[in-house]
Every structure is written in C-alpha cells, then in structure tokens.
Protein backbone atom coordinates (compact mmCIF):
# COMPACT_ATOMS: atom_id res chain seq x y z
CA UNK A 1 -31.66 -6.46 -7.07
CA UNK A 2 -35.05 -7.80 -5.79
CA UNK A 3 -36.43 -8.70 -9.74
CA UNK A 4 -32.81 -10.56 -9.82
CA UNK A 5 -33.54 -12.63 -7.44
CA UNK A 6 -36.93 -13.43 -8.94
CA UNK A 7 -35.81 -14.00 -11.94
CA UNK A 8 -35.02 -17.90 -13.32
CA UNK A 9 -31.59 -19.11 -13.08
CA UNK A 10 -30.90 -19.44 -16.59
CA UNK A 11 -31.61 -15.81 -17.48
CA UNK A 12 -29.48 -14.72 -14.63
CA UNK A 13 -26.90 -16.66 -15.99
CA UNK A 14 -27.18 -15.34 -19.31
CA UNK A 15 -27.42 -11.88 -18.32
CA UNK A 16 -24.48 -12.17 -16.31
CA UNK A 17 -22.47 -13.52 -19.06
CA UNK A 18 -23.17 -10.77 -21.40
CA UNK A 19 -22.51 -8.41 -19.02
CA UNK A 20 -19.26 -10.06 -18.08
CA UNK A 21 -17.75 -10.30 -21.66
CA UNK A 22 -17.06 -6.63 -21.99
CA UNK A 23 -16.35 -5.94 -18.34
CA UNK A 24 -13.07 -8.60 -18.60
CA UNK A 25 -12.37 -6.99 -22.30
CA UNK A 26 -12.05 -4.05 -19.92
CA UNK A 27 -10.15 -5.13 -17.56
CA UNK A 28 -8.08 -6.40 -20.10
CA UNK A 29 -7.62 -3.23 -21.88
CA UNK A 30 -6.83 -1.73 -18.28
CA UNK A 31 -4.19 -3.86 -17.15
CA UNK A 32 -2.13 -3.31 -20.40
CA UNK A 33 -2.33 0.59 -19.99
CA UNK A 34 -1.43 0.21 -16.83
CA UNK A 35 1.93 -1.89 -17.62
CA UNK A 36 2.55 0.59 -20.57
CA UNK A 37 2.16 3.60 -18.01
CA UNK A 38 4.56 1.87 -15.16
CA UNK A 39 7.07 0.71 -18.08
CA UNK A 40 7.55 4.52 -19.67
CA UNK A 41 7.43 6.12 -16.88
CA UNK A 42 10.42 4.49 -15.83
CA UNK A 43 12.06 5.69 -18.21
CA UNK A 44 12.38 8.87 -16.53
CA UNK A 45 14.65 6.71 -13.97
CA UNK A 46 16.88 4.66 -16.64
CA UNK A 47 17.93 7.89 -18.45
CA UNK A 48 19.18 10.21 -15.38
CA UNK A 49 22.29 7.91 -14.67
CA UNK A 50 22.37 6.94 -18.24
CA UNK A 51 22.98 10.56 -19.29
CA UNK A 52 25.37 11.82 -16.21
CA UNK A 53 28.41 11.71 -17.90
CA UNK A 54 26.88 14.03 -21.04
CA UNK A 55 25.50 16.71 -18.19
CA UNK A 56 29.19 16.40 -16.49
CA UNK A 57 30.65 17.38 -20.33
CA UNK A 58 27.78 20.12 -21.45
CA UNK A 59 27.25 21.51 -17.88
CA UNK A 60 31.29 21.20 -16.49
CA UNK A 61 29.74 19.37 -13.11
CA UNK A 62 31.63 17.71 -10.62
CA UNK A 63 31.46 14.25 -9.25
CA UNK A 64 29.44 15.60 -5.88
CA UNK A 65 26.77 18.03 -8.55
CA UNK A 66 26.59 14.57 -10.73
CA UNK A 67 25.43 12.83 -7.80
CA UNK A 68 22.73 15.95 -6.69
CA UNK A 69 21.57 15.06 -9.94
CA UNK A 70 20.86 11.51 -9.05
CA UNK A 71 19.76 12.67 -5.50
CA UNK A 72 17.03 15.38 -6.76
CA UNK A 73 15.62 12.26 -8.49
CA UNK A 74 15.18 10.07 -5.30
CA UNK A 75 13.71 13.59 -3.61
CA UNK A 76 11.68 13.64 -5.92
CA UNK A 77 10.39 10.05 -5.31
CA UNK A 78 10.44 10.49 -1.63
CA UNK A 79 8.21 14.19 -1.83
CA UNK A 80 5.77 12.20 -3.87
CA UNK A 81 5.71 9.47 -1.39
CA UNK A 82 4.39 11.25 0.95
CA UNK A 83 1.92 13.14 -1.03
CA UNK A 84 0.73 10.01 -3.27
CA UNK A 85 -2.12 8.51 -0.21
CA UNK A 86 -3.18 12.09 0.35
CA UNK A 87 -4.02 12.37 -4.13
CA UNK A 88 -4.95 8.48 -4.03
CA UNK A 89 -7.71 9.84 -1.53
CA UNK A 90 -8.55 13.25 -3.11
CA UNK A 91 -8.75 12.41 -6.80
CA UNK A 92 -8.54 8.59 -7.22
CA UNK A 93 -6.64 6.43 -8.93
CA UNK A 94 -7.62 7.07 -12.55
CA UNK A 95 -6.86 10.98 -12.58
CA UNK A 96 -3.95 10.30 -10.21
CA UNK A 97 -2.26 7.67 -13.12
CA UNK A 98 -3.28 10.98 -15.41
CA UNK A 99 -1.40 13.24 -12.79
CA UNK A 100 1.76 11.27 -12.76
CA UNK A 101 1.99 10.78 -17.03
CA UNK A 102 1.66 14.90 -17.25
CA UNK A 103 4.11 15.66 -14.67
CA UNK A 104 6.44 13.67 -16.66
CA UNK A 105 5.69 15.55 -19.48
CA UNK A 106 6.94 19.01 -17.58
CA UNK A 107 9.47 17.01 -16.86
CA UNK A 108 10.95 16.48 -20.28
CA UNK A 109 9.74 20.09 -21.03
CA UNK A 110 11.97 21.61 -18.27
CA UNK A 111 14.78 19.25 -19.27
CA UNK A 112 14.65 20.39 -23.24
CA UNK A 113 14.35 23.87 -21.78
CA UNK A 114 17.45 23.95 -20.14
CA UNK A 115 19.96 25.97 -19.88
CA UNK A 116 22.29 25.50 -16.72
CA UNK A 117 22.47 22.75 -13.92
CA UNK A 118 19.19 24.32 -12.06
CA UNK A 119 17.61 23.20 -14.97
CA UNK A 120 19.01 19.41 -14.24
CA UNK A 121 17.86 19.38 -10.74
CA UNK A 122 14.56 20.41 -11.60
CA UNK A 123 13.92 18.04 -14.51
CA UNK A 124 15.54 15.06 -12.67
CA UNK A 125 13.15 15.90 -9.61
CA UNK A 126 10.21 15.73 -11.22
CA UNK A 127 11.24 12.54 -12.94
CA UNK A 128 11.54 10.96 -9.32
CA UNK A 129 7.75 12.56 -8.51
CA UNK A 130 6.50 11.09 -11.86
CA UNK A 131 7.51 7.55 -11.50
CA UNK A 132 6.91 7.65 -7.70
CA UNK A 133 3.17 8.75 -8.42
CA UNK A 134 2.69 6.57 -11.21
CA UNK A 135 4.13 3.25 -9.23
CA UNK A 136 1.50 4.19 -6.33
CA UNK A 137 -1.27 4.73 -8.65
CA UNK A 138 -0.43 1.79 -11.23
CA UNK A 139 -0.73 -0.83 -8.43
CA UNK A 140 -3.70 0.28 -6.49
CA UNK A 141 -5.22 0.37 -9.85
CA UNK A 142 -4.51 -2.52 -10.89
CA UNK A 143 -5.57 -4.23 -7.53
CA UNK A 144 -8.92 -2.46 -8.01
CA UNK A 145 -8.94 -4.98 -11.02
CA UNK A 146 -10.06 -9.07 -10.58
CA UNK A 147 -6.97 -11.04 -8.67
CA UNK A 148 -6.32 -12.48 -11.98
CA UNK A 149 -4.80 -9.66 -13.01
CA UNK A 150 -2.63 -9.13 -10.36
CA UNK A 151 0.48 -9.87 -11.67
CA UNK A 152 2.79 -7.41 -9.64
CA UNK A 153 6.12 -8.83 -10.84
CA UNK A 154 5.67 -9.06 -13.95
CA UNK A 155 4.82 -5.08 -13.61
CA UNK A 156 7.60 -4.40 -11.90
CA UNK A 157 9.75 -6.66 -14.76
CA UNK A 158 8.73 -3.89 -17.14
CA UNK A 159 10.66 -0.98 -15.12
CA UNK A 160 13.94 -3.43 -16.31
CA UNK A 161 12.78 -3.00 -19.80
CA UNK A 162 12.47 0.69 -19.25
CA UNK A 163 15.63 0.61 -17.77
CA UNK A 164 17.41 -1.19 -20.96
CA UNK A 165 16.16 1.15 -23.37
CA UNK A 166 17.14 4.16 -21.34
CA UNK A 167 20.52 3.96 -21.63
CA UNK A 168 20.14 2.38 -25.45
CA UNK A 169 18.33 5.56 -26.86
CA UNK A 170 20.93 7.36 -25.20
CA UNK A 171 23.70 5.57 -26.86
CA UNK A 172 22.28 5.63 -30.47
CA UNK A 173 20.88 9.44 -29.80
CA UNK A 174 23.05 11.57 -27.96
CA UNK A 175 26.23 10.47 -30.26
CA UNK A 176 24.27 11.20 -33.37
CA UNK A 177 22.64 14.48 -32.14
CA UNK A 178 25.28 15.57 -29.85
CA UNK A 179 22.28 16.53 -27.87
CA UNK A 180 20.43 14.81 -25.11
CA UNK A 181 17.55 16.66 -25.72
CA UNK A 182 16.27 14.17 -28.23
CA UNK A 183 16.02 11.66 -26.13
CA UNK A 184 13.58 13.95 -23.97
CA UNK A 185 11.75 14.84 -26.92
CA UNK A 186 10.49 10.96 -27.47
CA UNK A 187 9.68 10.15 -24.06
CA UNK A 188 7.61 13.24 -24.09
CA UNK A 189 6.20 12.14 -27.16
CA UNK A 190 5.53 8.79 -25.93
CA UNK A 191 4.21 10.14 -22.64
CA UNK A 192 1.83 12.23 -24.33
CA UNK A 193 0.24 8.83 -26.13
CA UNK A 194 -0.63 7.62 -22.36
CA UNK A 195 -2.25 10.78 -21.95
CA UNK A 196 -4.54 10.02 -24.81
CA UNK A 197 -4.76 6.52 -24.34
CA UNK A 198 -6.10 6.90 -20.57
CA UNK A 199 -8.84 9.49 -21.73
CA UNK A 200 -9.68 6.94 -24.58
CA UNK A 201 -9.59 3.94 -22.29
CA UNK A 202 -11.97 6.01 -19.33
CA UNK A 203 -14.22 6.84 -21.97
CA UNK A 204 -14.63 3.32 -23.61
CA UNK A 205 -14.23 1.38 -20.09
CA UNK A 206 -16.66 2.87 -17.93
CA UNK A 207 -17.25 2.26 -14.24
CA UNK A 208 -17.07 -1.63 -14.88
CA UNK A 209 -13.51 -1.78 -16.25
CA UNK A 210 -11.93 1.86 -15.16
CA UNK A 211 -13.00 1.66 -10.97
CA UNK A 212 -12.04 4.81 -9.04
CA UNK A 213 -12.14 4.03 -5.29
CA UNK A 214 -9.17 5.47 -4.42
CA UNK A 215 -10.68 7.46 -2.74
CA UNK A 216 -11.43 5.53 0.19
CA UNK A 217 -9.75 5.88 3.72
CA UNK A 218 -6.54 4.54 3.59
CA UNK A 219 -5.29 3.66 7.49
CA UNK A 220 -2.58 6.27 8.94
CA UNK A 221 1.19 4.75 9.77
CA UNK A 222 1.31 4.79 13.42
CA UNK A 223 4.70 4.26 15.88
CA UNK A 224 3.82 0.74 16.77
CA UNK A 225 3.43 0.16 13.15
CA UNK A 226 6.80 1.54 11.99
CA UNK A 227 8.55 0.01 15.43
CA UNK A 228 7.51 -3.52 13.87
CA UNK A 229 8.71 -2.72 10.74
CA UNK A 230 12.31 -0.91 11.04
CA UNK A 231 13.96 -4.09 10.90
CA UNK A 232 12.30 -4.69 7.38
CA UNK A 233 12.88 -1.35 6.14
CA UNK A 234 16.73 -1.14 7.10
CA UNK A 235 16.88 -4.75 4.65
CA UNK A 236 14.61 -3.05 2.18
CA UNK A 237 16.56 -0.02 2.10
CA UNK A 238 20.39 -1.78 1.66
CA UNK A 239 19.16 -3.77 -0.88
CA UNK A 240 18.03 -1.05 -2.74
CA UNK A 241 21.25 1.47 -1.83
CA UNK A 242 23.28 -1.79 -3.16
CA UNK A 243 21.38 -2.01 -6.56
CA UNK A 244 20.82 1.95 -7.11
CA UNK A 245 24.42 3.00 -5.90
CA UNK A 246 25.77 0.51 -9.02
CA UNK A 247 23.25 1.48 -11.31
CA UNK A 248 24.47 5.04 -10.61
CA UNK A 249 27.78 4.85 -11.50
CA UNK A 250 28.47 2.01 -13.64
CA UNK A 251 28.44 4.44 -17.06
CA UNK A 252 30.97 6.45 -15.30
CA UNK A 253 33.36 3.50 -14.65
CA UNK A 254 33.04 2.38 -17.96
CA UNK A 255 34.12 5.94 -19.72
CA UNK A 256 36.86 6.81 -17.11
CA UNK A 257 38.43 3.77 -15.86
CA UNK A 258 38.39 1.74 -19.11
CA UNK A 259 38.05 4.73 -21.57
CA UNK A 260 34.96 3.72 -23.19
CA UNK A 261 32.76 5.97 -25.62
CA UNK A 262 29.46 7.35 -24.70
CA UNK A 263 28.20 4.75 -26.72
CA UNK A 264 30.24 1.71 -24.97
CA UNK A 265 29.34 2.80 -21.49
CA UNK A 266 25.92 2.87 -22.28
CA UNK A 267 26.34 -0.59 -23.52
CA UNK A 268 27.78 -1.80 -20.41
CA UNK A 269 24.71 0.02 -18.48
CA UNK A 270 22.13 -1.70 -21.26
CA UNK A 271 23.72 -5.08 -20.65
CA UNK A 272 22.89 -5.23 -17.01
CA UNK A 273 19.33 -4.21 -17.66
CA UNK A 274 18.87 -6.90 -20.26
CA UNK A 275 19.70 -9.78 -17.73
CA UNK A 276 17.83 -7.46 -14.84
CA UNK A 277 14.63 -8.20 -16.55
CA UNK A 278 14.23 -11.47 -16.78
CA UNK A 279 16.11 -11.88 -13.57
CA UNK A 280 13.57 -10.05 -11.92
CA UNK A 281 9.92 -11.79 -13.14
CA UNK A 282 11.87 -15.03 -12.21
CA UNK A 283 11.62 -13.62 -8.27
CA UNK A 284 8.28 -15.45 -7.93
CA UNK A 285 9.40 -19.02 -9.10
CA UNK A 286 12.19 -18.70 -6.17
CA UNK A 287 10.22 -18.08 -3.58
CA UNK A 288 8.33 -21.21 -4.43
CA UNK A 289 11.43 -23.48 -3.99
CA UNK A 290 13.31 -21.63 -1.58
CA UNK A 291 12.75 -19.54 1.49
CA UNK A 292 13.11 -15.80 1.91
CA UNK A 293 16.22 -15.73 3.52
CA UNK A 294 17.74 -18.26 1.08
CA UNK A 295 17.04 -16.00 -2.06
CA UNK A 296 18.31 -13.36 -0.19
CA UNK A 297 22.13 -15.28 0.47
CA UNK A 298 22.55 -16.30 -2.92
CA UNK A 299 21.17 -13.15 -4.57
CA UNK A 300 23.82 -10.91 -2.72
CA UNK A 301 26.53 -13.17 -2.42
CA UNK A 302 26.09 -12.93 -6.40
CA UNK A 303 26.10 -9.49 -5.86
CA UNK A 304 29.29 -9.12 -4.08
CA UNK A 305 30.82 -11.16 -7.09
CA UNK A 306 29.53 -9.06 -9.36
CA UNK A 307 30.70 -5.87 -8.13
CA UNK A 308 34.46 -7.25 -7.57
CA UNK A 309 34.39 -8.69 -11.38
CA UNK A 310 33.37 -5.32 -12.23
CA UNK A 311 35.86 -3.84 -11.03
CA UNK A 312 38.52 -6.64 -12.33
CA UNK A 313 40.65 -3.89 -14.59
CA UNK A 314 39.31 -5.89 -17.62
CA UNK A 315 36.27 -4.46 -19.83
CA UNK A 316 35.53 -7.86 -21.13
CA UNK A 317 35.25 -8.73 -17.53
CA UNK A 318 33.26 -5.79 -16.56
CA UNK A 319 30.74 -7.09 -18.76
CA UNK A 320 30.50 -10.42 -17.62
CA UNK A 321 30.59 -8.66 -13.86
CA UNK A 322 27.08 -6.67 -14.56
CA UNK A 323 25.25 -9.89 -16.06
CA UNK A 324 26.56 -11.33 -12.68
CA UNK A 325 25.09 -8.93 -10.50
CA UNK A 326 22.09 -8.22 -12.48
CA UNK A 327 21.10 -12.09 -11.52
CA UNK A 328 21.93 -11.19 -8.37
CA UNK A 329 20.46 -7.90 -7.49
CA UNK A 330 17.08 -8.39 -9.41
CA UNK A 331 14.56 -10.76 -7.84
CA UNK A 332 15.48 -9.52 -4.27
CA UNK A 333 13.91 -6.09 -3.78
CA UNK A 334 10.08 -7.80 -5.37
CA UNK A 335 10.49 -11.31 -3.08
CA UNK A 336 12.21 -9.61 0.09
CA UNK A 337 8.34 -6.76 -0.59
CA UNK A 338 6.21 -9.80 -1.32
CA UNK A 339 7.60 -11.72 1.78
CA UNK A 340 6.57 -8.29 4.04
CA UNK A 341 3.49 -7.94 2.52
CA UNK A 342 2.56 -11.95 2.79
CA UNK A 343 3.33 -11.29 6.62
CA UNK A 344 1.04 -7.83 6.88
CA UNK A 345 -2.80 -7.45 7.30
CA UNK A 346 -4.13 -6.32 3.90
CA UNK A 347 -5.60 -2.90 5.66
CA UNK A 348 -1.85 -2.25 6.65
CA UNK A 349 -0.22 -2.41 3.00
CA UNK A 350 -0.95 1.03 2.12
CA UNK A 351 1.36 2.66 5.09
CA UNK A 352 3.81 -0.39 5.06
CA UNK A 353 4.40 0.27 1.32
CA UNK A 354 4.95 3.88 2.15
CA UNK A 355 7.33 3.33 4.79
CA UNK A 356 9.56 1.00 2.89
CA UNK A 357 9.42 3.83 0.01
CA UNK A 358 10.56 6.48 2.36
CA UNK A 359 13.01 4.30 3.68
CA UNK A 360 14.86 3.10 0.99
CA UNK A 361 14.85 6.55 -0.78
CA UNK A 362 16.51 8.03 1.81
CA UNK A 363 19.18 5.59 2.25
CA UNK A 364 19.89 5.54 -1.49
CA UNK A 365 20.05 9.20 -1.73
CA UNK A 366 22.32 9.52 1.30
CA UNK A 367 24.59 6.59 -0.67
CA UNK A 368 24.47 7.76 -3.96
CA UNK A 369 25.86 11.33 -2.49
CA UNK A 370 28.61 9.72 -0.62
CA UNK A 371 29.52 7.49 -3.80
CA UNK A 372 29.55 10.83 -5.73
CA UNK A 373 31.57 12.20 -3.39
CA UNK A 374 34.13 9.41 -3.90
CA UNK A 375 33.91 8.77 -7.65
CA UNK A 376 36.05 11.88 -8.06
CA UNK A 377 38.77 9.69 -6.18
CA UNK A 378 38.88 6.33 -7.91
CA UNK A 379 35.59 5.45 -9.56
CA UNK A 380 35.76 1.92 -8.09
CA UNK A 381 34.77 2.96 -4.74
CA UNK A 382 30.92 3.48 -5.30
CA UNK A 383 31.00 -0.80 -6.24
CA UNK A 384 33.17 -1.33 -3.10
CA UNK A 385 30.26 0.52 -0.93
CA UNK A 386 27.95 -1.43 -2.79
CA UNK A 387 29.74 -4.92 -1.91
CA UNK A 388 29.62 -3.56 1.77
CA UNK A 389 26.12 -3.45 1.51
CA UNK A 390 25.48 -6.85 0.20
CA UNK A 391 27.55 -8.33 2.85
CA UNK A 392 26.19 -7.25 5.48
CA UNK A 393 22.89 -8.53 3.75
CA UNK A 394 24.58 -11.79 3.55
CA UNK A 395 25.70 -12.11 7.53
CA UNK A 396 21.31 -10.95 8.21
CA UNK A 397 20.31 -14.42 5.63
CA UNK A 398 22.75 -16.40 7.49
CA UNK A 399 21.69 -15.21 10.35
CA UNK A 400 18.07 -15.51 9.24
CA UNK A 401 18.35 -18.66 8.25
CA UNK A 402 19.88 -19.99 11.42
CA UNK A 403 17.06 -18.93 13.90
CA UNK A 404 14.64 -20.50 11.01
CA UNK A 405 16.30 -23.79 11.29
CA UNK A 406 16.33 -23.67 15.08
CA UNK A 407 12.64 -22.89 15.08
CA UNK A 408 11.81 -25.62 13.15
C-alpha cells in the first residue's frame, strides 16, 4: 500500500488497468453464471404445475393431493427461507449457489425414482428449497459484484423464460415418452453443467471476480421491523397468491373445462409465460413514468380482465385471457420489491427480503390449497379467487393514490 502511494501516477494507472481487465472479464463471466443458475433453477418451479395433471393420471390424485403437490413446493421455499441467512453466513455465497444447484439435482433424482405420491411431495419440496436457496444466493452474489452489474430485473426476467420452457418440454416430452421422467432427466443434466461450470468459474476467477463475503453478519428481523412492514408484506403476498394461484391451475382448466390435450394445455400455460417475460424486465421503465401505486391499478385491473376472459367458455379466448394477465401480473411483484427496498436502509434488506419471502409463501400455499380444494368443483373457481385478490389490490392503489395526491 505504502510503495503505491510512492509510486508515479502513471504507473499506478497502468498497473491498475492491467489489473482491472481481467477482474471485469470476471465479473463478466460471473454475472452470466449467475443468470444461467437463477434461470434453470427455476425450472424446478415451471414444471410442478406444468406436470399436475400427468401425476393426477399416473398417481390417481385428487384435486386437494394435486394441490399438496404445489404446496410441498412453496414449503419447500419457505424452510429454505429461513435457513438461507444462517448458510449465507456459514459457507458463503459461492458454495451456497453450489448447495442450491446439487439439491436440485436430488431433486430430479428422487422425482425419476419414484414410485408413489410420497415420492411427489418429496421431489416437489426440494424443488421449492432449490430455487429458494439459489434466488438468495444468486442476488447477494451478484451484489457482491460492481453496481454495473446489478441488473436485478432482468434476473428475475429469466425465471419467465424458465417458466416458458417448463411447460414446453413437458408438452413435446411427456406425450412422446408417456413419461415425465424425461423431462427430469434434462434438467438434471443441465443442472449438473452448473455444477461444473461454478467449479470451473471459482477456479479461473479467483478472489477478484468470485468474492465470498457472505459470510458477514447479516442484521436479525426484529418486531419493530416486521410491525413497519406488515402492511407491505400483506400487498406482497396477494400479489403473489393472485399470480401463483393462476399459474397453478391454468393447465387444469385448459384439459377439463375445454378438453384440451396434454399438449394444448401446456400451450395455454407456455403462452402466458412468453408474454410474462418481457412483461416483467419492462417493470423498471414503469416505474420511471409512473408511480408505485399507479403500476399497481393498471397491472391488476389487467389482471382481473384477464382472469374473467379466461374463464369466457371460449379456448380462443382463454388464450387471449393469459396474454392479458401475463401483462398484467408481471412487472408488479419486481416494482411493488424495488419500491420497498428504495424505501429501506441497505443494512435492513437482508431481513426485509426474508420477511416478504415468508410472507408471500405462506399466503400462496394457504391459496393454492383452498383453490385445490375447489378445482374438484368447477375449475373456474381458483381464477375467481384470484380476481378477488387483484381487487382488493385495486381498492389499496386507489386508495394509495388518493392520500399521495392529498399529500402533495
């Protein structure tokens, strides 16, 4: 440090430009395994509701086991919620981004493995832990990185992508197979290149490029913390219940109410993940022209649309009815986050991003079980719950919006 300082400027300068050029090719190399990682492992999520109605026909299930299926899932998530800051601290980020790509692989194993509907449970939960460990990790890693390569939307954009090819693999595999288990087998496969790409990418980056200080202190959630913050969560949480409970179900309505194939349904379920995507990395261009609570009216007013076009009696409708809500549903979960965390001190992200996880797992598992529990009756009734939802969203943006204009 001191001969640094002794040294002349332009040697300091040069120095620190060739030691900069292979740090950024680094950090380069890092973000883009760390979009790949987030992006497969959601894959795990896309192909549980994708694939319900083949474990209802191989495994006999009911509407209320379909939707324990879906539920084990979001345990999953929540469980690793809670024991993601306590790893982030232990292990740091690196081996924790390793932890989360090789519990998806047992994940795939357990599913290909089984036999019976325990089997399910336990491969769908640790497809909830996987991508609930992997989100945590991915994003304090890649905030470890420079703030140029914080591009948190566009990371999350990729879990739409995942979510698009779930339910395609499923409809070009499962029909041709007349197994599911080849689905599994590829994500395993691909989930065992991120296992080799990470060791590859550790050994080649180095401390510069690969940082591991995760380990640090993260601050503890405390009551006046989560007090502050209920408000928050409940909107979190119902605008993900809204999304996840028509996400759940949406295959199901397509192959029982309007008799599609395996193949069609998946379609349908595709189709909303192709306008998701785009949809969703367009949440930060909003928020530039428009306030919070504006994005919010529109988004689930379009939502509310959606769901009743959906549910029109028409399948050429039904299609147009997903697009619909896909615009809708999309950008809000990322904005409505950013907005909270724009609000927050920086040392108080790591326990409000738990708390909204928690949160809004446990109201979507508690709706996708009552939806399951309906489905049985008129599969139409998870996307009226789902409208419920995003109205009462829409009265808290009016309502919003009305104390912001009297404010100001």
């Amino acid at each position: 440090m001191n001969e640094a300082a002794e040294a002349p400027a332009p040697i300091i300068a040069a120095t620190s430009a060739r030691a900069q050029r292979p740090t950024s090719s680094g950090h380069a190399l890092t973000s883009t395994y760390l979009f790949l990682v987030y992006g497969v492992l959601a894959l795990g999520m896309g192909l549980v509701p994708a694939l319900v109605t083949t474990f209802r026909e191989d495994y006999s299930l009911s509407g209320g086991q379909l939707a324990n299926v879906q539920n084990l899932k979001d345990l999953g998530l929540i469980t690793a919620m809670f024991t993601g800051p306590v790893l982030l601290r232990g292990i740091g980020v690196a081996r924790m981004t390793t932890l989360a790509v090789l519990v998806g692989l047992a994940g795939c194993a357990v599913l290909i493995a089984a036999q019976d509907y325990a089997g399910v449970l336990a491969g769908a939960f640790l497809h909830g832990a996987t991508f609930s460990l992997g989100a945590s990790a991915t994003v304090s890693y890649l905030y470890q990185l420079p703030p140029r390569y914080h591009r948190i939307s566009a990371l999350y954009a990729t879990f739409g992508v995942a979510s698009f090819v779930a339910p395609s693999m499923v409809g070009v595999l499962v029909p041709a197979s007349g197994d599911y288990r080849s689905v599994y087998a590829i994500f395993a496969a691909a989930l065992a290149v991120l296992v080799a790409a990470g060791t590859l990418l550790n050994r080649r980056a180095g401390a510069a490029s690969a940082p591991d200080a995760g380990h640090a202190a993260q601050p503890r959630l405390t009551r006046v913390m989560l007090r502050g913050w209920l408000p928050d969560i409940a909107v979190y949480a119902t605008l993900m219940a809204a999304e996840t409970v028509v996400v759940s179900w949406v295959t199901s309505l397509g192959q029982y109410r309007y008799g599609l194939t395996l193949s069609d349904a998946s379609l349908l379920l595709a189709l909303l993940w192709v306008a998701y995507t785009p949809a969703r990395a367009a949440g930060d261009l909003l928020v530039r022209r428009m306030n919070v609570a504006t994005v919010v009216l529109l988004g689930v007013l379009l939502c509310v649309a959606g769901d009743l076009l959906v549910c029109a009696g028409s399948v050429q409708v039904a299609y147009v009815g997903v697009v619909v809500f896909a615009l809708g549903a999309a950008p809000l979960v990322p904005v409505y986050q950013g907005w909270m965390l724009g609000r927050t001190p920086a040392g108080q992200h790591g326990p409000l991003n738990a708390s909204l996880g928690v949160g809004s797992a446990a109201l979507t598992t508690l709706m996708v079980w009552l939806t399951g529990l309906t489905v049985d009756i008129d599969t139409r009734l998870p996307f009226a719950v789902s409208a419920a939802c995003s109205a009462s969203l829409a009265g808290w943006a009016l309502h919003s919006r009305t104390r912001r204009t009297k404010a100001s």
